[in-house]
PDB file of N, CA and C in Angstrom:
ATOM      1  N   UNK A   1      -7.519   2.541-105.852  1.00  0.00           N
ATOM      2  CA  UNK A   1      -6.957   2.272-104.544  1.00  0.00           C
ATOM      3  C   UNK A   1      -7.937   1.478-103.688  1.00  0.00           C
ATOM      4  N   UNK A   2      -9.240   2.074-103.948  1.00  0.00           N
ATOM      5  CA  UNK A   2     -10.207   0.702-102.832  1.00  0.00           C
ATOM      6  C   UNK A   2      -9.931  -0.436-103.164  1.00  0.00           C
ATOM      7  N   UNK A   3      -9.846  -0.785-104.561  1.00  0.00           N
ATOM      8  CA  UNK A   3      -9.876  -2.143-105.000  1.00  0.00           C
ATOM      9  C   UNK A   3      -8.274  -2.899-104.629  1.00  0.00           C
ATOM     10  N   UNK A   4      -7.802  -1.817-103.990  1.00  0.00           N
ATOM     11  CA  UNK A   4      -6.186  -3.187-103.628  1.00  0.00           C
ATOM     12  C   UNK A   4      -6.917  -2.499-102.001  1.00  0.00           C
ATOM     13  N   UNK A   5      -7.169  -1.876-101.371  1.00  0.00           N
ATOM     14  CA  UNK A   5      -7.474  -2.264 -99.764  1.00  0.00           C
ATOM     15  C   UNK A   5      -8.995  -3.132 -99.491  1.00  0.00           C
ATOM     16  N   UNK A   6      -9.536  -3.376-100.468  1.00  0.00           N
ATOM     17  CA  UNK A   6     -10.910  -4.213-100.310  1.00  0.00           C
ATOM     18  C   UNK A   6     -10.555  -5.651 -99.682  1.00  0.00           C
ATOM     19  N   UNK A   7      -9.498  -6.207-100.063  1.00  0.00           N
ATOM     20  CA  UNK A   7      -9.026  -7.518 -99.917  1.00  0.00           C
ATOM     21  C   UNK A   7      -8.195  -7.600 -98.763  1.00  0.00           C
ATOM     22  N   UNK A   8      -7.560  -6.398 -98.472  1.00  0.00           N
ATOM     23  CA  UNK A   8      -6.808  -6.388 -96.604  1.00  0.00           C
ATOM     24  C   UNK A   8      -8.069  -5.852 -95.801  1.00  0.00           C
ATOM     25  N   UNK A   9      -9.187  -5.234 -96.080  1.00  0.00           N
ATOM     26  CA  UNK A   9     -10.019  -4.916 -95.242  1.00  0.00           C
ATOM     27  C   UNK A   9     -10.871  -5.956 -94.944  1.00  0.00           C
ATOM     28  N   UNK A  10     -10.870  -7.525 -95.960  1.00  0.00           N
ATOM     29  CA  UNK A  10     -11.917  -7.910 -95.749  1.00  0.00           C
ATOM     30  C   UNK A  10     -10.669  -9.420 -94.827  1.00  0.00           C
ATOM     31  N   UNK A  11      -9.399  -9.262 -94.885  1.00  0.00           N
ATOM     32  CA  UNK A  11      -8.554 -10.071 -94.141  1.00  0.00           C
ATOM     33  C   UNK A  11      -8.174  -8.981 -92.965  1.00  0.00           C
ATOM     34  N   UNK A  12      -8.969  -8.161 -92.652  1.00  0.00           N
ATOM     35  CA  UNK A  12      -8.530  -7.297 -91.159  1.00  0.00           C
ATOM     36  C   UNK A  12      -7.465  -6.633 -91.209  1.00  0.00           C
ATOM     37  N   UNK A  13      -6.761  -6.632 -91.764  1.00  0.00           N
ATOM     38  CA  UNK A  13      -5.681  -6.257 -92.150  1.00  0.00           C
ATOM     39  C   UNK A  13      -5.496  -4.643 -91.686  1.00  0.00           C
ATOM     40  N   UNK A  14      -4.935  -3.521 -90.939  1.00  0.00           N
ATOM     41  CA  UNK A  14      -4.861  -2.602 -91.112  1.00  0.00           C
ATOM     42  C   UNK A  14      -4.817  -1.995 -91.935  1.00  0.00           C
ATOM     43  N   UNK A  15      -3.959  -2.199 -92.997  1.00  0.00           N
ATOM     44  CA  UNK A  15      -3.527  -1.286 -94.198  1.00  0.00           C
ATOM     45  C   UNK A  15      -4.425  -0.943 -95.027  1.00  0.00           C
ATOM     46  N   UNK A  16      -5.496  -1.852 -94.642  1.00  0.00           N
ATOM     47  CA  UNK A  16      -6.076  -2.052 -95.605  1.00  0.00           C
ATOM     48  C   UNK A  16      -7.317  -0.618 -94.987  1.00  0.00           C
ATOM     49  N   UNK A  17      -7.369  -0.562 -93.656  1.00  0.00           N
ATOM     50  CA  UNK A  17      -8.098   1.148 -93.737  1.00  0.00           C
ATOM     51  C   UNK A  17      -7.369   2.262 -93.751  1.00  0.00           C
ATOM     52  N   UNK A  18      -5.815   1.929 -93.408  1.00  0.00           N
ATOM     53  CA  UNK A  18      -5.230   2.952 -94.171  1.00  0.00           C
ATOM     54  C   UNK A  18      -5.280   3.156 -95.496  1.00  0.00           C
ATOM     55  N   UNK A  19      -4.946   2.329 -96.261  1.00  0.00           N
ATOM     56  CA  UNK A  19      -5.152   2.555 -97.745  1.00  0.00           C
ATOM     57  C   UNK A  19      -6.495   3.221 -97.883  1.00  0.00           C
ATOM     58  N   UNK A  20      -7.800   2.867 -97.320  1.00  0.00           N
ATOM     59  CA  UNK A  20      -9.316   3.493 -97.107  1.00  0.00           C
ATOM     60  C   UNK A  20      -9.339   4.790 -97.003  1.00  0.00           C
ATOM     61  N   UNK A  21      -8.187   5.302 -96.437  1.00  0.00           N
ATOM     62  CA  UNK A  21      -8.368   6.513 -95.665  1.00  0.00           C
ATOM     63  C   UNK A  21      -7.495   7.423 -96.971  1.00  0.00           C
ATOM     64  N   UNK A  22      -6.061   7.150 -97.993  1.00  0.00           N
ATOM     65  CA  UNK A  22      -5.891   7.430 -98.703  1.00  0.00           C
ATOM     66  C   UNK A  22      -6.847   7.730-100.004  1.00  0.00           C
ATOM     67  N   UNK A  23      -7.801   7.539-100.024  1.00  0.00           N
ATOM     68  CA  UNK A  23      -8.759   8.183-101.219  1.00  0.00           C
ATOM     69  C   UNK A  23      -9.643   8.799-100.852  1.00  0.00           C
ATOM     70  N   UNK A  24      -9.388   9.643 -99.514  1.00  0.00           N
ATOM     71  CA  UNK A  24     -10.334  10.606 -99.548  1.00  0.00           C
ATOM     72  C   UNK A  24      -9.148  11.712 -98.934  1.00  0.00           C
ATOM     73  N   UNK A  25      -9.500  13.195 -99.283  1.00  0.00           N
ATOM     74  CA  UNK A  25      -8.954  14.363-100.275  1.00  0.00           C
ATOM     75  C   UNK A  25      -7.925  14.318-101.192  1.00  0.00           C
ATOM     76  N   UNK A  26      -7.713  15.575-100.790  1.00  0.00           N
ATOM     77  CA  UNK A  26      -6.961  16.282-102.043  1.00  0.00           C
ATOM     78  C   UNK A  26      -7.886  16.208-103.281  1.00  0.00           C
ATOM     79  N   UNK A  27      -7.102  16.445-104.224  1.00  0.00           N
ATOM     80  CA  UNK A  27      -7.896  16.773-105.749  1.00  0.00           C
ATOM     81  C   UNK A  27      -8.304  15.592-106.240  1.00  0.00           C
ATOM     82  N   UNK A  28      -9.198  15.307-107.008  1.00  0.00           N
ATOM     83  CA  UNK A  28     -10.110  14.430-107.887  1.00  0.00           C
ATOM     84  C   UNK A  28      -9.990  12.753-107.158  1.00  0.00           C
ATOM     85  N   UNK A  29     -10.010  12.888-105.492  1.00  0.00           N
ATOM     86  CA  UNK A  29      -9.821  11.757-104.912  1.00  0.00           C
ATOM     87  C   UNK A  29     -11.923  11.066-105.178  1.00  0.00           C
ATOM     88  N   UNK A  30     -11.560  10.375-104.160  1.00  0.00           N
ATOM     89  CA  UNK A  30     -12.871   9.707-103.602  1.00  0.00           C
ATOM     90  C   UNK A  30     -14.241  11.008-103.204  1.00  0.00           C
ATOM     91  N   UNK A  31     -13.337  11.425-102.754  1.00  0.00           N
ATOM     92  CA  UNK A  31     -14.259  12.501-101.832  1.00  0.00           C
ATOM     93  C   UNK A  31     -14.881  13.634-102.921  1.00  0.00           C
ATOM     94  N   UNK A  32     -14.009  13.819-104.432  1.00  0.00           N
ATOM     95  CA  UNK A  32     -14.836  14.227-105.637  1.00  0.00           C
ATOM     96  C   UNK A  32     -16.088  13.862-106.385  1.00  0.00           C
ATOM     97  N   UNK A  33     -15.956  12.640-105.897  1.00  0.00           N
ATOM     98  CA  UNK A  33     -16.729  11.436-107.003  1.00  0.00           C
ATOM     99  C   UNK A  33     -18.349  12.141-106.888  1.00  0.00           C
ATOM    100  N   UNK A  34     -18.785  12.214-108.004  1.00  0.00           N
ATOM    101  CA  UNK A  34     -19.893  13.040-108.071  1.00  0.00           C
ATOM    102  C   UNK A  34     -20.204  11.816-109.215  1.00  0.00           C
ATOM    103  N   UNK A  35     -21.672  11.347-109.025  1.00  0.00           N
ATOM    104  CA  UNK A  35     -22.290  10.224-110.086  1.00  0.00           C
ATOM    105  C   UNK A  35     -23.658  10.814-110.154  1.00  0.00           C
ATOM    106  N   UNK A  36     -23.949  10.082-111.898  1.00  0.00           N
ATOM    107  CA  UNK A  36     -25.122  10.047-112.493  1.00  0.00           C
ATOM    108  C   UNK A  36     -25.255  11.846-113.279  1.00  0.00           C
ATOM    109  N   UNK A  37     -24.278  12.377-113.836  1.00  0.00           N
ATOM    110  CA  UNK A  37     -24.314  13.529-114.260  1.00  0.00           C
ATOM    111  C   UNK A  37     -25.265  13.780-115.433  1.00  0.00           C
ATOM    112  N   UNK A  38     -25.839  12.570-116.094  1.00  0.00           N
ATOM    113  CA  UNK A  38     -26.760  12.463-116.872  1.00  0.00           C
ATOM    114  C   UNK A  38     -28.266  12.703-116.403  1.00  0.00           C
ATOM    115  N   UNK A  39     -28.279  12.717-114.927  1.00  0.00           N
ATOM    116  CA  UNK A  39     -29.614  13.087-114.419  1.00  0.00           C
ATOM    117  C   UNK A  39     -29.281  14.586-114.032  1.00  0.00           C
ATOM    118  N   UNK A  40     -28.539  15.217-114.257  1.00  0.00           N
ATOM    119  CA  UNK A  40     -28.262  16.446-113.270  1.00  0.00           C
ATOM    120  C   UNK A  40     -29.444  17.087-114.592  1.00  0.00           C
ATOM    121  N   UNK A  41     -29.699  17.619-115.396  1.00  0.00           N
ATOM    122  CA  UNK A  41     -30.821  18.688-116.241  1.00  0.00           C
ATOM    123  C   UNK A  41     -31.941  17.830-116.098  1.00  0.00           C
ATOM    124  N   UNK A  42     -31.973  16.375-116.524  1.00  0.00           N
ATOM    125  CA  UNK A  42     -33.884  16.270-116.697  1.00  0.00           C
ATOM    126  C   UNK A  42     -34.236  15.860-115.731  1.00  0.00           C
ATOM    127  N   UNK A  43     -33.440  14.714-114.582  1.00  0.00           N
ATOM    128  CA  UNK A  43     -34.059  14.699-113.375  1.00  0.00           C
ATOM    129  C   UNK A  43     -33.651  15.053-112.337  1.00  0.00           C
ATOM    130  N   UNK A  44     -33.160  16.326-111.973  1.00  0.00           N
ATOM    131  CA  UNK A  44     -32.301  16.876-110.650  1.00  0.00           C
ATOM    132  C   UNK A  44     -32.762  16.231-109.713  1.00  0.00           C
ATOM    133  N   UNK A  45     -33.589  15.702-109.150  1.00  0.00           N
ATOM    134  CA  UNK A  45     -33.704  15.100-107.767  1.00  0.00           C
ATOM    135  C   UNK A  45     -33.332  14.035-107.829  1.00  0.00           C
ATOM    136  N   UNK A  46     -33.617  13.554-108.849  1.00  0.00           N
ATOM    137  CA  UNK A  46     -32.912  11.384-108.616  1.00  0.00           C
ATOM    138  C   UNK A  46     -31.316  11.892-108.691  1.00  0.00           C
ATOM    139  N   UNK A  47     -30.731  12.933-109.468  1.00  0.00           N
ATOM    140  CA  UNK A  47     -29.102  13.319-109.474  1.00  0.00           C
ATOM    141  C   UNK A  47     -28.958  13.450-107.671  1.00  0.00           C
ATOM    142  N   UNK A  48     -29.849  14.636-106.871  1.00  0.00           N
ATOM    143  CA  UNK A  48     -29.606  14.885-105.779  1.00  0.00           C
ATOM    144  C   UNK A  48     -29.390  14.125-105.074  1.00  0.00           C
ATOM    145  N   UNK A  49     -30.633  12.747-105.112  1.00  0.00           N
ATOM    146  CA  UNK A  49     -30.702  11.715-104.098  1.00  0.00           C
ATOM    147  C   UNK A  49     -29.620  10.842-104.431  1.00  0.00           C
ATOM    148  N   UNK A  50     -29.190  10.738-106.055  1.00  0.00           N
ATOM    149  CA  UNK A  50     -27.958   9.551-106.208  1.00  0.00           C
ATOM    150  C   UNK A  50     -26.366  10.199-105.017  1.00  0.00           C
ATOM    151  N   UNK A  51     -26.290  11.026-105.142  1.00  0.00           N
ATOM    152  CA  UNK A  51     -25.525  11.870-104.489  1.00  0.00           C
ATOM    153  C   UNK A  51     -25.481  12.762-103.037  1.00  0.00           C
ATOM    154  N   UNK A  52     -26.434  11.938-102.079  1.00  0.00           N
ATOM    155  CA  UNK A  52     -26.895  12.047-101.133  1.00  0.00           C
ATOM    156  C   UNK A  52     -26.368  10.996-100.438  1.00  0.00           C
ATOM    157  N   UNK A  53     -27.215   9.949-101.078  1.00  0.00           N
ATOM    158  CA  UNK A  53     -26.738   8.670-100.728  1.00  0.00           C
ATOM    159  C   UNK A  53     -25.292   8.403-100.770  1.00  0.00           C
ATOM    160  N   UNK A  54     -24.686   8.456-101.918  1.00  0.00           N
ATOM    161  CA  UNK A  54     -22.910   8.957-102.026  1.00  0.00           C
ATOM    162  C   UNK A  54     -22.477   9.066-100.705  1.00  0.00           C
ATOM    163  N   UNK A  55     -22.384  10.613-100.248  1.00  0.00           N
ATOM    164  CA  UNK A  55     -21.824  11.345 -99.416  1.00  0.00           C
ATOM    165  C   UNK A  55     -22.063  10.473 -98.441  1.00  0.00           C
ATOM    166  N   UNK A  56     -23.782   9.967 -98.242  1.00  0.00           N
ATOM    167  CA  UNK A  56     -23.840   9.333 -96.451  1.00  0.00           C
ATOM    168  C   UNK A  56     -23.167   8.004 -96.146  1.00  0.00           C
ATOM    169  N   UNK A  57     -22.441   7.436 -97.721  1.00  0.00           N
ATOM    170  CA  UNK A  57     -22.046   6.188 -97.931  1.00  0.00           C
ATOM    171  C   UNK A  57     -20.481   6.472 -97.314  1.00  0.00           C
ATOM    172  N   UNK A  58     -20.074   7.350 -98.246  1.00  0.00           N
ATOM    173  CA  UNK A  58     -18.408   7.819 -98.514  1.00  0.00           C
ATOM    174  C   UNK A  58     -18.447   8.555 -97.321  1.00  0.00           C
ATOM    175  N   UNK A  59     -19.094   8.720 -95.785  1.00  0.00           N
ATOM    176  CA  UNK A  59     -19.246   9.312 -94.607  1.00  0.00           C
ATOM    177  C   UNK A  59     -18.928   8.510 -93.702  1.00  0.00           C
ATOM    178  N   UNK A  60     -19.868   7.658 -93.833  1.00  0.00           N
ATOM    179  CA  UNK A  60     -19.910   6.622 -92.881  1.00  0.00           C
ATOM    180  C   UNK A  60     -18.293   5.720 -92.962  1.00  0.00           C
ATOM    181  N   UNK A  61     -17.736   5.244 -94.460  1.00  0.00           N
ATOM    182  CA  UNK A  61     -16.996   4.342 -94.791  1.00  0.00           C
ATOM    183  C   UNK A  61     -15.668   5.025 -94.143  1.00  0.00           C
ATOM    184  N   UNK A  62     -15.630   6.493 -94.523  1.00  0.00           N
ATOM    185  CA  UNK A  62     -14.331   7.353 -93.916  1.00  0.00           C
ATOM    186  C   UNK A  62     -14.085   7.220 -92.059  1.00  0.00           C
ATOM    187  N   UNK A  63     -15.185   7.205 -91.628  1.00  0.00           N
ATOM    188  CA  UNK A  63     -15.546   6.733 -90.267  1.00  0.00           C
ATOM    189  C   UNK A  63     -15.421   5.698 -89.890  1.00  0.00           C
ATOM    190  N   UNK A  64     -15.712   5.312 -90.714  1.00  0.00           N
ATOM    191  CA  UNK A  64     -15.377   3.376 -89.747  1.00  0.00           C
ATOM    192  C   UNK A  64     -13.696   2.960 -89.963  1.00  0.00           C
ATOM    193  N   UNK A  65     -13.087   3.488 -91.281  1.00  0.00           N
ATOM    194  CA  UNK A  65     -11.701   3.536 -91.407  1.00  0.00           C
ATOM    195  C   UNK A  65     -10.956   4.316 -90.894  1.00  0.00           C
ATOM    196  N   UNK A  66     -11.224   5.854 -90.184  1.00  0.00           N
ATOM    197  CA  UNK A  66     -10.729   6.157 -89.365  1.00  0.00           C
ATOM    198  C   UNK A  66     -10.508   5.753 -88.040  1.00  0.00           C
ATOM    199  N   UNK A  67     -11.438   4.605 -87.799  1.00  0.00           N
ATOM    200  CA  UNK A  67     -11.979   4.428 -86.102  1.00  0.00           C
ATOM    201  C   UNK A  67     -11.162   2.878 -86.195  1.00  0.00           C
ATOM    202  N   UNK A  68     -11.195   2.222 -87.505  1.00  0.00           N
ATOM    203  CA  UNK A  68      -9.919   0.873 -87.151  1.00  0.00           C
ATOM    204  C   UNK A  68      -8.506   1.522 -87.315  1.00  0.00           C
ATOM    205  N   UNK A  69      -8.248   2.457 -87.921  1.00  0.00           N
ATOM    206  CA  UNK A  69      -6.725   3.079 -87.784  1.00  0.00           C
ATOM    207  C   UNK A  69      -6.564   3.468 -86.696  1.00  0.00           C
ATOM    208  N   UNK A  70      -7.152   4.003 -86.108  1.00  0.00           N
ATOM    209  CA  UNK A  70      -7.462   4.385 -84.435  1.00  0.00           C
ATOM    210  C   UNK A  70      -6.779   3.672 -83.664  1.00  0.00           C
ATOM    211  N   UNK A  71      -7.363   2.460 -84.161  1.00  0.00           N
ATOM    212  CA  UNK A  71      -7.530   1.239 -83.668  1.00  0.00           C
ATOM    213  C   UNK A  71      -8.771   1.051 -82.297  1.00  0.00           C
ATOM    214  N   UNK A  72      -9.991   1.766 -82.468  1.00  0.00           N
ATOM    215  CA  UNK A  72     -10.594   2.286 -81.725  1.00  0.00           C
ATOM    216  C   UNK A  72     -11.864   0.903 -81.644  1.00  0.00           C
ATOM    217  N   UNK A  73     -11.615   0.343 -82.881  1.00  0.00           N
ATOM    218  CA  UNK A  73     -12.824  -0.631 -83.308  1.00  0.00           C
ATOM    219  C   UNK A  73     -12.109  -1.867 -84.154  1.00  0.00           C
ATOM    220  N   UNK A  74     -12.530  -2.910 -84.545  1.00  0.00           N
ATOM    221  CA  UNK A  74     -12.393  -3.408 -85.545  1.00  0.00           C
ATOM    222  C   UNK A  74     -12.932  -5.241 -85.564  1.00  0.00           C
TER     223      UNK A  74
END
């Protein structure tokens, strides 16, 4: 789903942060996405930090697409 609102978000397009805003909850959305599970036993902290970064990414992005649906910003 990002990859068909990437192209209305980058033409302003509203839909295109609505569609943004569709992959995060419910079950095994955006908001699941857990990466680098191959570091989770030998290097737990580079797993932690890959997945730190994640969240403050997939935080911020939910925010700025809530705030042009708003229509608060854009």
């Amino acid at each position: 789903m990002i990859e068909r609102a990437l192209p209305k978000v980058n033409a302003h397009e509203l839909a295109g942060a609505t569609l943004i805003l569709g992959c995060y909850g419910g079950i095994d959305t955006f908001s699941d996405l857990i990466i680098g599970k191959r570091f989770e036993s030998a290097q737990p902290l580079k797993y932690q930090n890959l997945n730190a970064r994640l969240m403050h990414l997939r935080t911020r992005t939910f925010e700025a697409a809530r705030r042009i649906a708003a229509r608060q910003v854009w």
